[in-house]
Every structure is written in structure tokens, then in C-alpha cells.
C-alpha atoms as a PDB file:
ATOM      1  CA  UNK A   1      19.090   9.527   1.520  1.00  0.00           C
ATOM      2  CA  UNK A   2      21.757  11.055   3.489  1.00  0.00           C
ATOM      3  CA  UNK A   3      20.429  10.259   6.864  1.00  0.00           C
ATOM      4  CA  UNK A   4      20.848   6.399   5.864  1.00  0.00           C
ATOM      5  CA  UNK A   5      24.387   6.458   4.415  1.00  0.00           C
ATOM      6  CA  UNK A   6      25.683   8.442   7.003  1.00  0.00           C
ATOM      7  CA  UNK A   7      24.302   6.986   9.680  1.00  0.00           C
ATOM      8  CA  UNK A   8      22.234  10.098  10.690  1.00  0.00           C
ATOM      9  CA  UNK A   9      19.254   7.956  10.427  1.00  0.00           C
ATOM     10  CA  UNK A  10      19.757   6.494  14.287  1.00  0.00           C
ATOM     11  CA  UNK A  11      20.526  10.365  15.298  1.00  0.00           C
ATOM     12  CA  UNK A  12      18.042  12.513  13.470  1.00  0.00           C
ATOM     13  CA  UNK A  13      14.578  12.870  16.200  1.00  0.00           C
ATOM     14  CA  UNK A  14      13.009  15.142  13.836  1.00  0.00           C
ATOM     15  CA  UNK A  15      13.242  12.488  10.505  1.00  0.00           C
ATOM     16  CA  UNK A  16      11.820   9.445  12.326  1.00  0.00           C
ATOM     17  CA  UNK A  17       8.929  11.987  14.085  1.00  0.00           C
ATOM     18  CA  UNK A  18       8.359  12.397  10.536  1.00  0.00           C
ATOM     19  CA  UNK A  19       7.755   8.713   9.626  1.00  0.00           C
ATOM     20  CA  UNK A  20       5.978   8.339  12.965  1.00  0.00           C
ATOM     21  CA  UNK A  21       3.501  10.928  12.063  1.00  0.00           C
ATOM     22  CA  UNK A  22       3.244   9.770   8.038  1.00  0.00           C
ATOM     23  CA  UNK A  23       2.161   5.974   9.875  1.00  0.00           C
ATOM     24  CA  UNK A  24      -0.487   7.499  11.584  1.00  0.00           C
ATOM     25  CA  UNK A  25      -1.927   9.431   8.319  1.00  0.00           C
ATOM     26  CA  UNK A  26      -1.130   5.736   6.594  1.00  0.00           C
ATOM     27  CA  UNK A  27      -3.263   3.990   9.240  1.00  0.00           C
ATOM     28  CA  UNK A  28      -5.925   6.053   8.722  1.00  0.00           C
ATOM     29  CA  UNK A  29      -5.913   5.859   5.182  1.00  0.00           C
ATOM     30  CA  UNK A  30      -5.810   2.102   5.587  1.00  0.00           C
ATOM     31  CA  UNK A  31      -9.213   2.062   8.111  1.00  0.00           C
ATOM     32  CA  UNK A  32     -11.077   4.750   5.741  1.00  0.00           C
ATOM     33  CA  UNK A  33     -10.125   2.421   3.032  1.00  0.00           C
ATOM     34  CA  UNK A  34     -11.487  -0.871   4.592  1.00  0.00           C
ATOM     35  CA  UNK A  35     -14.477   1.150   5.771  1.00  0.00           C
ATOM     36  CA  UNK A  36     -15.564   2.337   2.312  1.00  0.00           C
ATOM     37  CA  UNK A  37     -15.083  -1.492   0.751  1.00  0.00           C
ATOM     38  CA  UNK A  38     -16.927  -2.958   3.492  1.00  0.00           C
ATOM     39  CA  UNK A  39     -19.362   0.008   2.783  1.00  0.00           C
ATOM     40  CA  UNK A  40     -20.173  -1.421  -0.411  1.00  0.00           C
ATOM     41  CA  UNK A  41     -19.455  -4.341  -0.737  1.00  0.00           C
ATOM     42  CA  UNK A  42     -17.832  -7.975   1.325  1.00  0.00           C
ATOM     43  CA  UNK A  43     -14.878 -10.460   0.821  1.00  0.00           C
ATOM     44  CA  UNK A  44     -17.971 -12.599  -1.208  1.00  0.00           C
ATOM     45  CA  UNK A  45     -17.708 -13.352  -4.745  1.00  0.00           C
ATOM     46  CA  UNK A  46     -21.462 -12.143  -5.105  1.00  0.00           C
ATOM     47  CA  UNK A  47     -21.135  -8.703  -3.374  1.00  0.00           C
ATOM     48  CA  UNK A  48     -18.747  -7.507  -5.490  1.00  0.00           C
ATOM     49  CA  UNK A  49     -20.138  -8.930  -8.882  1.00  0.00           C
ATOM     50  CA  UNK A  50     -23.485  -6.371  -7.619  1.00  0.00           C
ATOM     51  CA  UNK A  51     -21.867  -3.488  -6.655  1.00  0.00           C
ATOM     52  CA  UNK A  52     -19.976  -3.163 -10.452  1.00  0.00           C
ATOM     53  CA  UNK A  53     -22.852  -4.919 -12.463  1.00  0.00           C
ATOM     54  CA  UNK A  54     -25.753  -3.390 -10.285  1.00  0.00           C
ATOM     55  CA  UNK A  55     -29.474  -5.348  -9.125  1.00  0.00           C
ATOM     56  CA  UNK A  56     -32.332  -4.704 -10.347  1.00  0.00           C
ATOM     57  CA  UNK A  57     -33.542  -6.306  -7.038  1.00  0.00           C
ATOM     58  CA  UNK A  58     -31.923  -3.634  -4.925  1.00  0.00           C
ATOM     59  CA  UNK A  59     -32.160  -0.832  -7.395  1.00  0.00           C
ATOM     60  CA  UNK A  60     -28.127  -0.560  -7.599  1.00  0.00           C
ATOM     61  CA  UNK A  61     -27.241   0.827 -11.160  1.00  0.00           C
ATOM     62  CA  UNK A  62     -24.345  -0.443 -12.492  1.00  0.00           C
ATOM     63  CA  UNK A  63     -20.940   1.305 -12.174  1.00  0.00           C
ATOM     64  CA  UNK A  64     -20.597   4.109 -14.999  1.00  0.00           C
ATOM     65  CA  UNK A  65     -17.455   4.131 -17.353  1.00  0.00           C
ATOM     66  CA  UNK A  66     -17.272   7.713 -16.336  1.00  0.00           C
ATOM     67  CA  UNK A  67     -17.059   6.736 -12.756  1.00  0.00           C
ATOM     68  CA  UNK A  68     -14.789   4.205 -12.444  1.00  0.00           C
ATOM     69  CA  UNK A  69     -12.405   6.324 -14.897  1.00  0.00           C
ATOM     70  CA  UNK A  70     -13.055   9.290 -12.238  1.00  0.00           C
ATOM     71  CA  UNK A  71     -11.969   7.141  -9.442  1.00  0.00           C
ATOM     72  CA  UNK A  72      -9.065   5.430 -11.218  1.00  0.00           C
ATOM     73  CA  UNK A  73      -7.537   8.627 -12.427  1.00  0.00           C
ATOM     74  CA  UNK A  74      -7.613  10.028  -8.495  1.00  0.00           C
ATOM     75  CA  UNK A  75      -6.541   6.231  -7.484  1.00  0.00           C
ATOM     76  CA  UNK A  76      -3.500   5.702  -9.691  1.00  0.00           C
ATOM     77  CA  UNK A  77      -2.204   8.985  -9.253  1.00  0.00           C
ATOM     78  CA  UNK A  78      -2.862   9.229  -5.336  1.00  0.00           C
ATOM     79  CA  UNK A  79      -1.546   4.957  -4.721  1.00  0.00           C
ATOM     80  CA  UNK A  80       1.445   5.760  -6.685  1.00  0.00           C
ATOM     81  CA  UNK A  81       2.361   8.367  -4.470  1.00  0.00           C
ATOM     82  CA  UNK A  82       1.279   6.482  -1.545  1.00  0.00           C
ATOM     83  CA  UNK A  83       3.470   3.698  -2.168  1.00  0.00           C
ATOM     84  CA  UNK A  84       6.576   5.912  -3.459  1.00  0.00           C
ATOM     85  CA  UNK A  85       7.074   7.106  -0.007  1.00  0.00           C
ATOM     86  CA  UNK A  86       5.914   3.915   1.853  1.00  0.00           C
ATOM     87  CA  UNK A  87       8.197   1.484  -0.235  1.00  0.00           C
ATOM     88  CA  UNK A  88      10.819   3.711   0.057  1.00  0.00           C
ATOM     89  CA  UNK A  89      11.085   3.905   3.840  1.00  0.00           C
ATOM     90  CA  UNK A  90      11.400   0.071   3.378  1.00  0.00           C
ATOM     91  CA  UNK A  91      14.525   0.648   2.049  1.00  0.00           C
ATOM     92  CA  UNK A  92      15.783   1.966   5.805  1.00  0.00           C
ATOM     93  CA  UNK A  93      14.582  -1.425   7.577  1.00  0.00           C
ATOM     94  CA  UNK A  94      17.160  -4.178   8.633  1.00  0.00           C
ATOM     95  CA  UNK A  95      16.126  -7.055   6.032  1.00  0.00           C
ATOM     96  CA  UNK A  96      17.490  -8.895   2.937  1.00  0.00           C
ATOM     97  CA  UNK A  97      17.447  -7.164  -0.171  1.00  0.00           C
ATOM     98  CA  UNK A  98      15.443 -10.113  -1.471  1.00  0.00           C
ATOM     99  CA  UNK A  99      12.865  -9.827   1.164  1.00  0.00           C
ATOM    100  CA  UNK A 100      12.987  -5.757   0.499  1.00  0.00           C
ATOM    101  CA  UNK A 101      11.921  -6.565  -2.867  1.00  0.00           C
ATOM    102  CA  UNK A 102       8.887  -8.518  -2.558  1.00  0.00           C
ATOM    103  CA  UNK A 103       7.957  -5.874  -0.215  1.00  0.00           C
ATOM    104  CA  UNK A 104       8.436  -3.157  -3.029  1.00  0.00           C
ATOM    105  CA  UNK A 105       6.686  -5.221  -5.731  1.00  0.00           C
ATOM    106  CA  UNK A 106       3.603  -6.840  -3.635  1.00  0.00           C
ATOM    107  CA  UNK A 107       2.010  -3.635  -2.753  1.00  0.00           C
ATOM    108  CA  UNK A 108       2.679  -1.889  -6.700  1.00  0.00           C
ATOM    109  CA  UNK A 109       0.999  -4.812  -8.065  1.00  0.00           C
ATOM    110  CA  UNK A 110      -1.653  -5.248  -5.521  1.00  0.00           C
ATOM    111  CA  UNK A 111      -2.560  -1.974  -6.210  1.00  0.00           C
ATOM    112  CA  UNK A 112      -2.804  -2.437  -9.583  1.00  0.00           C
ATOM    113  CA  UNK A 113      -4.785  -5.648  -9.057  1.00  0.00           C
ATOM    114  CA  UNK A 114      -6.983  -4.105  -7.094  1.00  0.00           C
ATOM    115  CA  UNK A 115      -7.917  -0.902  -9.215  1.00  0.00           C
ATOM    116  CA  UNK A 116      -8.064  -3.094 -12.405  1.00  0.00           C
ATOM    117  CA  UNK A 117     -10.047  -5.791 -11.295  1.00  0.00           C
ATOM    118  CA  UNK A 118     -12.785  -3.564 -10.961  1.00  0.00           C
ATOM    119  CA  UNK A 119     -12.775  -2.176 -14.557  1.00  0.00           C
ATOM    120  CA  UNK A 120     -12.026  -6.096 -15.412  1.00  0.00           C
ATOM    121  CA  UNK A 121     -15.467  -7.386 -13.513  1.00  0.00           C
ATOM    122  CA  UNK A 122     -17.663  -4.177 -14.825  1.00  0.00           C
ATOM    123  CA  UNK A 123     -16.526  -5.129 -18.754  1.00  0.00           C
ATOM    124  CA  UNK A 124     -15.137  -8.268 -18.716  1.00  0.00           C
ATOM    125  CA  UNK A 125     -16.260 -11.054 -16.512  1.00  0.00           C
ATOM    126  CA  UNK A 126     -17.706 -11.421 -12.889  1.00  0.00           C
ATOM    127  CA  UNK A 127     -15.196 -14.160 -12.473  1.00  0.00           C
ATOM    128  CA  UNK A 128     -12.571 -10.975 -11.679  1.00  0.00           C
ATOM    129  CA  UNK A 129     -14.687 -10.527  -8.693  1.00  0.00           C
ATOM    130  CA  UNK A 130     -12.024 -12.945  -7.006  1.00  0.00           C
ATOM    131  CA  UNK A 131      -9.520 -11.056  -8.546  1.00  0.00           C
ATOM    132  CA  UNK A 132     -10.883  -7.556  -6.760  1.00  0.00           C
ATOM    133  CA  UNK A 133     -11.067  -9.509  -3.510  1.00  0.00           C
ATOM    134  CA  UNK A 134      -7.542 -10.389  -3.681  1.00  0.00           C
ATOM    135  CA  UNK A 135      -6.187  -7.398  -4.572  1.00  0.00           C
ATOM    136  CA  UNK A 136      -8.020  -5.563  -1.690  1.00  0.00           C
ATOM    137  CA  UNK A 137      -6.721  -8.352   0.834  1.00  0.00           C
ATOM    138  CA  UNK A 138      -3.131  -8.003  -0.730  1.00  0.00           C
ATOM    139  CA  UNK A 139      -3.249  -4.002  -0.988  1.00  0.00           C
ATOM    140  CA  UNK A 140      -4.311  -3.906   2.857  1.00  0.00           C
ATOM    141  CA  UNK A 141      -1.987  -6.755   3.780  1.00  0.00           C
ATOM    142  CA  UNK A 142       0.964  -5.042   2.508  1.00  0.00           C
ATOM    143  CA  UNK A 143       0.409  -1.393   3.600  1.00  0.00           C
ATOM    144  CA  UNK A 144       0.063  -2.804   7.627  1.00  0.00           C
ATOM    145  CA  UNK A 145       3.355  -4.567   6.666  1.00  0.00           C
ATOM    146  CA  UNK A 146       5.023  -1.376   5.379  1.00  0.00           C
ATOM    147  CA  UNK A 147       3.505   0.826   8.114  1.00  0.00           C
ATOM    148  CA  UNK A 148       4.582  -1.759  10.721  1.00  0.00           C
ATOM    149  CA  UNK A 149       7.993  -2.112   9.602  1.00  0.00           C
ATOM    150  CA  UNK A 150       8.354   1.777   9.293  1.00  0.00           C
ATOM    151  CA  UNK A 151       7.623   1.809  12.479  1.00  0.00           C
ATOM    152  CA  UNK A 152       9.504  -0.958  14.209  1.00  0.00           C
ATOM    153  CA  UNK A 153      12.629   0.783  12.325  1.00  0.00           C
ATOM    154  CA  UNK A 154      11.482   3.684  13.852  1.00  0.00           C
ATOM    155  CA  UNK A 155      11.254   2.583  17.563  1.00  0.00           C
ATOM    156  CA  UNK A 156      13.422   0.173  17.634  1.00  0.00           C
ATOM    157  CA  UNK A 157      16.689   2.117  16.631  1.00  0.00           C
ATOM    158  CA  UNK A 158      17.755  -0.857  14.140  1.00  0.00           C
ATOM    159  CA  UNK A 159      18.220   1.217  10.844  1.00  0.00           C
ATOM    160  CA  UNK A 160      20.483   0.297   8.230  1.00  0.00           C
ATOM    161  CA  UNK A 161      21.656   1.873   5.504  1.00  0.00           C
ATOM    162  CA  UNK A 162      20.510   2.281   1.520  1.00  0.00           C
ATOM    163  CA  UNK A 163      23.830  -1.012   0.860  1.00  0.00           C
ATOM    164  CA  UNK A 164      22.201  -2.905   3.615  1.00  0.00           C
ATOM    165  CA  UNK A 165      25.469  -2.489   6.274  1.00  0.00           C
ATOM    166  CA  UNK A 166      24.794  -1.351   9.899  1.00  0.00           C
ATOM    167  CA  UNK A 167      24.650   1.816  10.698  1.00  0.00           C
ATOM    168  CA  UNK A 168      28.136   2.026  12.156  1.00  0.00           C
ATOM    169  CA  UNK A 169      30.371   5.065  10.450  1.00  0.00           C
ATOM    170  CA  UNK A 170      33.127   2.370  10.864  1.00  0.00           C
ATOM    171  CA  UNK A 171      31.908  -0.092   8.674  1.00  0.00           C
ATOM    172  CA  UNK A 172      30.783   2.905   5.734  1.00  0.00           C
ATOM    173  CA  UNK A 173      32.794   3.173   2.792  1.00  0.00           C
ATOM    174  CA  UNK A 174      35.380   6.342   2.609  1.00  0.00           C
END
């Protein structure tokens, strides 16, 4: 936090190689993640409802209570992390503290929406397959939009600082 408010942000090679090198694992989590949806299932209604309630036409079982509590307990702990350090590099990029918001909350909740939806079409009701779809799109919408932003911070030398002013020692308080 001391790189913002200082100003060392702008100066400090070896804290932006640092975000620069946490995009690229980012990115790859974000392709590996698209991958394994589009693995099993698509942005249909119908795909999704069969990959958590199984076919008997395709032999797919349905998804187990112990599985999707396996993969939640990995997901939750591993997203929330995920998004800890992502949201927080938001805090570094040159925007409106509104606009910084929705950009903290939006990916949280999408995450959310996209873990629960799951549990919510497996013992609820297929009609939160539209629920899992938007979640997914939301989830992968919002981590290019972190990731991109990180970056553009990054490259573009236009950091601010944690209250929002430029990063000119000038303008910082004494």
C-alpha cells in the first residue's frame, strides 16, 4: 500500500514486473477455466441442465453431493483468493471510485453466482441453468477486465493512488 500513497508505484520496476507476471498466471487461469466449461458443457440451457442432472441417453451420471461439495470447498477458497489480489490491484487504476466498485462487487458475486448455480440446478431447478451460464459469462467477463486494467496501469504509467489523487508527491497529503 505504500507504493500507491507515496507515489512509488510509477518508480518501483520490480512491483509492476510483479503484476505483469500475476496477469499472465491470471490469463491462464482464465483459458484453463473456459477450456474445462466448454469441456463439459456450452452457453445452452440444455447442456448444462445434463452435465448436473446426468442422461441416461449418454450414460452421464448425475453430479454427486460429494463432488460438487469437493469442488466448491477448493473453488470458494481458491476464487476468494483469486479475486483478493485481483480486485485489489483495481484499487491502483486511474478510475472513479464508483466505477472501482462495481468492479470489486461484479466479479465477488459472479463468482458466487457461478459456483452456486450449480448446486442450485443439481437440487433445485434446471431453470438455474441460465443462472450458471451467466455467472460463467460474468466471472470470465470481469477477470479479462481486471487483468486488462492491471495491466494498462501497468504499461501505461497512469497509477494513482489508494484516495484516488495523481501520483504527484505535490498533491499528497503531509
Amino acid at each position: 500500500m505504500r507504493f500507491v500513497i507515496t507515489g512509488e508505484w510509477n518508480r518501483n520496476r520490480l512491483l509492476q514486473t510483479i503484476v505483469v507476471l500475476y496477469s499472465f498466471y491470471v490469463i491462464g487461469l482464465w483459458v484453463t477455466n473456459a477450456l474445462m466449461y466448454f469441456n463439459k458443457m456450452s452457453l445452452s440451457a440444455a447442456s448444462v441442465v445434463e452435465y448436473y442432472l446426468g442422461s441416461e441417453e449418454r450414460f452421464l451420471s448425475p453430479r454427486s453431493y460429494q463432488g460438487l461439495l469437493e469442488v466448491s470447498h477448493f473453488h470458494l477458497f481458491a476464487m476468494g483468493m483469486l479475486l483478493l489480489v485481483l480486485t485489489h490491484l483495481v484499487l491502483f487504476v486511474p478510475l472513479g471510485n464508483r466505477t472501482k466498485a462495481w468492479l470489486i462487487a461484479v466479479p465477488f458475486l459472479s463468482a458466487l453466482l457461478d459456483e452456486g448455480s450449480g448446486w442450485a440446478v443439481r437440487f433445485v431447478h434446471p431453470v438455474f441453468a441460465y443462472l450458471k451460464i451467466t455467472g460463467f459469462l460474468l466471472l470470465q467477463g470481469s477477470l479479462a477486465a481486471l487483468v486488462g486494467l492491471s495491466l494498462w496501469a501497468v504499461f501505461s504509467g497512469s497509477q494513482t493512488n489508494y484516495a484516488g489523487m495523481e501520483n504527484d508527491p505535490a498533491r499528497l497529503p503531509p
